[in-house]
Protein backbone atom coordinates (compact mmCIF):
# COMPACT_ATOMS: atom_id res chain seq x y z
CA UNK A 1 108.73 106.89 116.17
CA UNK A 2 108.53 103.74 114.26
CA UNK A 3 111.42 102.45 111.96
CA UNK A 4 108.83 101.18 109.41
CA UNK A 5 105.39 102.02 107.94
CA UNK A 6 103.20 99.63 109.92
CA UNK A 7 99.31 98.94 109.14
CA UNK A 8 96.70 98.44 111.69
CA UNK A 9 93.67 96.07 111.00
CA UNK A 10 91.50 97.46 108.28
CA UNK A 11 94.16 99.44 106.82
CA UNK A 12 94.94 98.46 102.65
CA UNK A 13 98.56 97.48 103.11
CA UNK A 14 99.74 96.04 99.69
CA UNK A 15 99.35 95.38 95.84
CA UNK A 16 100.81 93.41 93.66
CA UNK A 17 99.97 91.63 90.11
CA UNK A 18 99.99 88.46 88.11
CA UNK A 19 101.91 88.11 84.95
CA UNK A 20 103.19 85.17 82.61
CA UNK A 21 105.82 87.38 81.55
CA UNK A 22 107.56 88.32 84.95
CA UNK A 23 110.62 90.29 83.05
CA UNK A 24 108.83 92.20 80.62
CA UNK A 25 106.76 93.14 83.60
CA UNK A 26 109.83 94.40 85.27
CA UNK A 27 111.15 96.23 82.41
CA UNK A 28 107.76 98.16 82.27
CA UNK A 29 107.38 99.13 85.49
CA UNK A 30 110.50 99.79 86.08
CA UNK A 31 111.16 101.93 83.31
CA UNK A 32 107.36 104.08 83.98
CA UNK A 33 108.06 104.06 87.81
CA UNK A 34 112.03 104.24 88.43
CA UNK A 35 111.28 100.79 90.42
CA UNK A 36 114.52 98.35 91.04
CA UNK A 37 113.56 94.63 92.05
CA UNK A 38 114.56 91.96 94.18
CA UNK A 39 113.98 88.26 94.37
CA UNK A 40 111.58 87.46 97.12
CA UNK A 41 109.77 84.03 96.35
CA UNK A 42 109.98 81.68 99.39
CA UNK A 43 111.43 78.31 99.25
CA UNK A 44 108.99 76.22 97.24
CA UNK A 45 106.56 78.43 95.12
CA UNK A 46 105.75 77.83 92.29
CA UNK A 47 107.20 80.70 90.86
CA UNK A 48 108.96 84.32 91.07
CA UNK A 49 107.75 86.42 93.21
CA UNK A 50 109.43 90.23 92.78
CA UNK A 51 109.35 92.78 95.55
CA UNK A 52 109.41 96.12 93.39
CA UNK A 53 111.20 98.63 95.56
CA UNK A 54 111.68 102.86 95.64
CA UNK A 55 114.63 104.38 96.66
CA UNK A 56 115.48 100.84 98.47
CA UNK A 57 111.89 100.74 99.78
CA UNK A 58 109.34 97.83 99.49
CA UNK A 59 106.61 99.55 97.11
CA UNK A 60 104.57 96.58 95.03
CA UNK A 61 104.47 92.93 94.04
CA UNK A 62 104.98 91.78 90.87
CA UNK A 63 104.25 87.56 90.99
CA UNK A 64 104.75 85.05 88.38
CA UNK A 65 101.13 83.77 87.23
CA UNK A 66 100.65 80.42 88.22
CA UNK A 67 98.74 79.16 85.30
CA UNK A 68 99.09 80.29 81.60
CA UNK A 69 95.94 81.97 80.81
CA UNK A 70 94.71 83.87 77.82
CA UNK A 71 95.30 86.90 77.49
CA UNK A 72 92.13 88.28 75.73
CA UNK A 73 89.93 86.72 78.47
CA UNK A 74 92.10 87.30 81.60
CA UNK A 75 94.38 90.32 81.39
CA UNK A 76 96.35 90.35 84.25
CA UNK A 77 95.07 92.70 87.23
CA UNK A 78 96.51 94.76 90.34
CA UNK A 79 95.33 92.97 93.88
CA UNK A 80 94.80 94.84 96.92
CA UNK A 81 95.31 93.25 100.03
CA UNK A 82 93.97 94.41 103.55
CA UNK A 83 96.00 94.22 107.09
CA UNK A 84 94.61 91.72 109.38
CA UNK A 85 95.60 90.43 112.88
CA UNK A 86 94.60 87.33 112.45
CA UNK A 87 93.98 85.61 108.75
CA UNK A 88 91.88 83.12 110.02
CA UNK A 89 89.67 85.05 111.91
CA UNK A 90 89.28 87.90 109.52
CA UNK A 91 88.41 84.63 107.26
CA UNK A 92 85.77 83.53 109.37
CA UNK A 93 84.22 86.85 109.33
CA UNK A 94 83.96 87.09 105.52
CA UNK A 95 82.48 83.99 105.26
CA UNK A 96 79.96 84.58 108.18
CA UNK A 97 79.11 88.02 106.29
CA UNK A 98 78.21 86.71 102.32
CA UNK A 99 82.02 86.85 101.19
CA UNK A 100 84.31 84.14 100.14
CA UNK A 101 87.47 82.26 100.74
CA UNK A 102 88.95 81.83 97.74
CA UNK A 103 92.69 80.52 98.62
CA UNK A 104 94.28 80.46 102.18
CA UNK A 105 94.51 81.49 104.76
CA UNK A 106 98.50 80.23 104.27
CA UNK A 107 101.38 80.95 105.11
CA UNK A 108 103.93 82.83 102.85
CA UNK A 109 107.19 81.91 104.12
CA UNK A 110 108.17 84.06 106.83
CA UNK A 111 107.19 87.08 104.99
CA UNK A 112 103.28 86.60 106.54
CA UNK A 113 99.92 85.18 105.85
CA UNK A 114 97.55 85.72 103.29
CA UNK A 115 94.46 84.41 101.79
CA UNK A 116 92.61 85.43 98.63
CA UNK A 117 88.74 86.43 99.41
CA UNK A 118 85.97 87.67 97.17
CA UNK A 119 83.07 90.60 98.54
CA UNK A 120 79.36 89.36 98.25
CA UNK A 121 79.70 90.62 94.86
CA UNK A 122 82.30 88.84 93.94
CA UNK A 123 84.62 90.95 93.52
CA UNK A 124 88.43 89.48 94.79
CA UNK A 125 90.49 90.99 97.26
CA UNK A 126 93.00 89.88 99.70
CA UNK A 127 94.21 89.33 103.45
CA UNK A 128 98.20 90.05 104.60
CA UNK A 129 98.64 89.28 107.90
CA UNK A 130 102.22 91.02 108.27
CA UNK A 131 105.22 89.21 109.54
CA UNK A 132 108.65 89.69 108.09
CA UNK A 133 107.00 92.38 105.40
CA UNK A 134 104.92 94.69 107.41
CA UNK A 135 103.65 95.93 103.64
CA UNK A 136 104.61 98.84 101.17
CA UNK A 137 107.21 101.02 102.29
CA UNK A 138 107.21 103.63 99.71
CA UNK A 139 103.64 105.40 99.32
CA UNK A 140 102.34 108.60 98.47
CA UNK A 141 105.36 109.61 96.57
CA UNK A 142 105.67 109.60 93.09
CA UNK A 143 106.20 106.07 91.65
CA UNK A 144 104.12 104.73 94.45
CA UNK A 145 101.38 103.53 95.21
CA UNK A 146 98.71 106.37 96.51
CA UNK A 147 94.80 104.62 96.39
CA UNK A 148 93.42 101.63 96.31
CA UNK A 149 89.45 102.32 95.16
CA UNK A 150 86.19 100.02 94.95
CA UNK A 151 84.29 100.53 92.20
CA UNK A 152 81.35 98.75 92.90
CA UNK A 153 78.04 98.01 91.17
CA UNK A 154 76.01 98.88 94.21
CA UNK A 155 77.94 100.66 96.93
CA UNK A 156 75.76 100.32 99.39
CA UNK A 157 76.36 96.53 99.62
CA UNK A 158 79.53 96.79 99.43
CA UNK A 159 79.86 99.52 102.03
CA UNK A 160 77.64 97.13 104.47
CA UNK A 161 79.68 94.46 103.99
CA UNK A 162 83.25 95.63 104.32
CA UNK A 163 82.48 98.11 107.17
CA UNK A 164 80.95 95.10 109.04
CA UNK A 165 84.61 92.71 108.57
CA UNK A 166 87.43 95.63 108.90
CA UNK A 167 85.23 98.25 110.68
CA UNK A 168 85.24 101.15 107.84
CA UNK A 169 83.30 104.15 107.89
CA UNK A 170 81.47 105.74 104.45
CA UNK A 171 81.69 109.54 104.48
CA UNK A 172 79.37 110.80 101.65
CA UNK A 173 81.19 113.82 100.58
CA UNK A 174 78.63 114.58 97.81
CA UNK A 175 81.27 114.43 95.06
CA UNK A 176 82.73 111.36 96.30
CA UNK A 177 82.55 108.50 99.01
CA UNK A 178 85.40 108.52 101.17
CA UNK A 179 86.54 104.74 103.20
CA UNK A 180 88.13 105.48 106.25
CA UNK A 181 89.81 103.52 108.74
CA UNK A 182 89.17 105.39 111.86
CA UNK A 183 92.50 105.73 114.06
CA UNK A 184 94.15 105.47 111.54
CA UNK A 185 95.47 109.25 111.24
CA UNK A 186 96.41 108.96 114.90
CA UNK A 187 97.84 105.83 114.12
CA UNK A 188 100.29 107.47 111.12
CA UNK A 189 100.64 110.60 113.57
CA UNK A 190 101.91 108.40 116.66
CA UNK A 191 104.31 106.34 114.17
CA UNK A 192 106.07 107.54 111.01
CA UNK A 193 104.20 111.00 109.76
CA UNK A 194 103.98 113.20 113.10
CA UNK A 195 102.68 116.15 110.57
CA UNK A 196 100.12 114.84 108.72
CA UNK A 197 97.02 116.46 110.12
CA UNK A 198 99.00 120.28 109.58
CA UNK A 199 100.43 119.42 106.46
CA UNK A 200 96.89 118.34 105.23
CA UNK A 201 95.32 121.58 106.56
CA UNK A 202 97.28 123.14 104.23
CA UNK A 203 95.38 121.97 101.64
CA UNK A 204 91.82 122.14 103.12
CA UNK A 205 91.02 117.91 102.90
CA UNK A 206 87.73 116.87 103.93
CA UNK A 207 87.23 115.81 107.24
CA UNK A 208 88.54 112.92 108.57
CA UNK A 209 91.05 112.56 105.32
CA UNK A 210 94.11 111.30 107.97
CA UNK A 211 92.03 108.13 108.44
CA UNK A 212 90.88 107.97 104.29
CA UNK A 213 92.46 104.80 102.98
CA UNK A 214 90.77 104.82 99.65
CA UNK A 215 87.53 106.05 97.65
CA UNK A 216 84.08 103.96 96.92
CA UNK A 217 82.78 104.66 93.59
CA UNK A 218 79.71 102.87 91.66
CA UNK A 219 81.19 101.06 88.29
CA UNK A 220 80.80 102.96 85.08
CA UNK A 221 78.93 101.77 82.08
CA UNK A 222 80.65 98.91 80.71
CA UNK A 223 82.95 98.14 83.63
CA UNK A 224 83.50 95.11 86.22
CA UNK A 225 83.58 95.65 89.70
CA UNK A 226 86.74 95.55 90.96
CA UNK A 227 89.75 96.70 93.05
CA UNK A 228 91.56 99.74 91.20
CA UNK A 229 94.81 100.57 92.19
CA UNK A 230 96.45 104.60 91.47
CA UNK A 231 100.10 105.32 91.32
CA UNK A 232 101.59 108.80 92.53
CA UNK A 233 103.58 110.78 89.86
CA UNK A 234 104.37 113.73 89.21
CA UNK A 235 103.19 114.57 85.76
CA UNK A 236 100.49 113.21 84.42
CA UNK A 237 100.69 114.02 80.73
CA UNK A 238 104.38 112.98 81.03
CA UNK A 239 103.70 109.86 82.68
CA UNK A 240 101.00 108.85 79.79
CA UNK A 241 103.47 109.61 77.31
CA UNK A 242 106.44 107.11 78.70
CA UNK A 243 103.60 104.52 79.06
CA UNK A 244 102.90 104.79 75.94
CA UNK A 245 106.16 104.50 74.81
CA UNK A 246 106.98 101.36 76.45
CA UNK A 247 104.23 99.33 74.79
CA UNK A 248 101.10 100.08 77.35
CA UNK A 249 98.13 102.23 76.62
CA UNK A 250 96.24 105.32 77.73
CA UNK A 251 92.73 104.62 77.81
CA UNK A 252 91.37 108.28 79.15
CA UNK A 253 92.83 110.75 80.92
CA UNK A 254 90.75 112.98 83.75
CA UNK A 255 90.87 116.23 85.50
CA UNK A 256 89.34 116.06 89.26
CA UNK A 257 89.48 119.33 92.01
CA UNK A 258 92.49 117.30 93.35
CA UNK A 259 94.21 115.60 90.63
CA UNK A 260 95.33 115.32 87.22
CA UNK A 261 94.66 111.35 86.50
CA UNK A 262 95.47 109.17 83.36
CA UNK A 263 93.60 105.64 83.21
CA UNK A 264 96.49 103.24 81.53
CA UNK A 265 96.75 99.76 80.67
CA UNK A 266 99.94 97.90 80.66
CA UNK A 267 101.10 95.68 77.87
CA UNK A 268 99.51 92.59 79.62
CA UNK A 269 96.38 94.08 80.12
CA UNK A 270 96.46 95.20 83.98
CA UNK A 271 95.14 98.77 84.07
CA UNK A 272 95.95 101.78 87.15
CA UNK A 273 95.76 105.24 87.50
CA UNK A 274 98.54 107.46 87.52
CA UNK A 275 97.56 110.40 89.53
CA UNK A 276 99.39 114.29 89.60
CA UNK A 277 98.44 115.87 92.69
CA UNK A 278 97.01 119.20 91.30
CA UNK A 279 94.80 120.80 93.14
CA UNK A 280 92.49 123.53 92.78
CA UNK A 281 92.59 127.36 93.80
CA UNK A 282 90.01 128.20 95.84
């Protein structure tokens, strides 16, 4: 068994977000999530870099913005990165498919490599080629991080494309599209969760849910395309009300056959999901 959570190629290993305030930030998340924080910037960046952590367990970013920007126009916004073997190549391959290289590939210290890449649509999203930080530590718990989703404005392409440069499959459950990683369930079985195919029977998944690394979704009216990252907690209601109560907002709140979900925006404008696992009786 494997000492750490480790992410093959494909595989959405990490988020993080910007901020010009970096403390009040911290205070916010760490007060809504329970999260403690340590320093992690390497020598020479331009500026703080926090590893938010779970129980002592890497779980999320939090990064100093590098520019000031306005608020109004850019709120700041969760990134999802991807696991790659090889940032450069997995560059190449964007580029040679419609994508972008935005920033990078470069190094980040001896944590690992990374480069910031945007979909045909232009929607961002980033590589972490893992060195030192293999990627989050803490998931799936609450006051971690559970999905990463696309919510694109035509799935299809974006399906296409990101199946063709980290080898996804698109299961059309009818109420949902399903990304999958395939191996990946033997991959979590093999290392750090030998249970996860029984414990999941348990709760009658779809098909093929070991290797589901997030959902594709088309945009809704009046929304970007975009990356959308959901937190695990165990109360949804209870969750919205703390947000609320530190300074951030709940925009809508959602009942699915799995979840209890409230959309929420933080007091710097990123928005997430927090999501109660809650499901149905058949």
């Amino acid at each position: 068994m494997s000492d750490g959570r480790t992410y093959p190629e494909g595989v959405t290993s990490w988020i993080d977000i910007e901020h010009q305030d970096v403390e009040a930030a911290q205070a916010y998340y760490g007060g809504l999530f329970g999260w403690t924080f340590t320093d992690a910037a390497p020598p020479g960046a331009r500026g703080r870099y926090l590893i938010a952590q779970l129980d002592g367990r890497d779980a999320a970013g939090i990064a100093e913005s590098a520019e000031p920007t306005n608020q109004e126009s850019a709120p700041s916004v969760w990134n999802t990165y991807v696991a790659v073997a090889d940032a450069d190549a997995a560059a190449a391959r964007i580029t040679a498919a419609g994508g972008r290289v935005l920033v990078g590939p470069s190094d980040v210290g001896e944590a690992g490599r990374s480069a910031v890449c945007a979909d045909p649509s232009g929607v961002p999203f980033r590589l972490w080629q893992a060195r030192q930080r293999l990627g989050a530590q803490a998931v799936n718990v609450p006051g971690a991080w559970n999905f990463s989703d696309l919510h694109a404005a035509v799935p299809a392409v974006s399906a296409r494309f990101y199946s063709k440069i980290f080898g996804w499959s698109i299961d059309d459950l009818g109420f949902a599209m399903m990304i999958r990683r395939p191996g990946y369930g033997d991959h979590l079985e093999a290392t750090i969760d030998p249970d996860i195919r029984a414990r999941q029977a348990g709760v009658a998944v779809p098909p093929g849910f070991a290797d589901a690394i997030g959902w594709l979704t088309p945009v809704s009216a009046g929304e970007e395309p975009h990356w959308h990252v959901s937190f695990t907690v165990d109360d949804r209601d209870a969750t919205a009300t703390l947000a609320e109560r530190l300074g951030g907002t709940v925009l809508a709140r959602a009942e699915t056959n799995w979840t209890h979900e409230a959309l929420i925006r933080d007091p710097q404008g990123g928005i997430f999901t927090a999501s109660q696992f809650a499901p149905q009786s058949t």
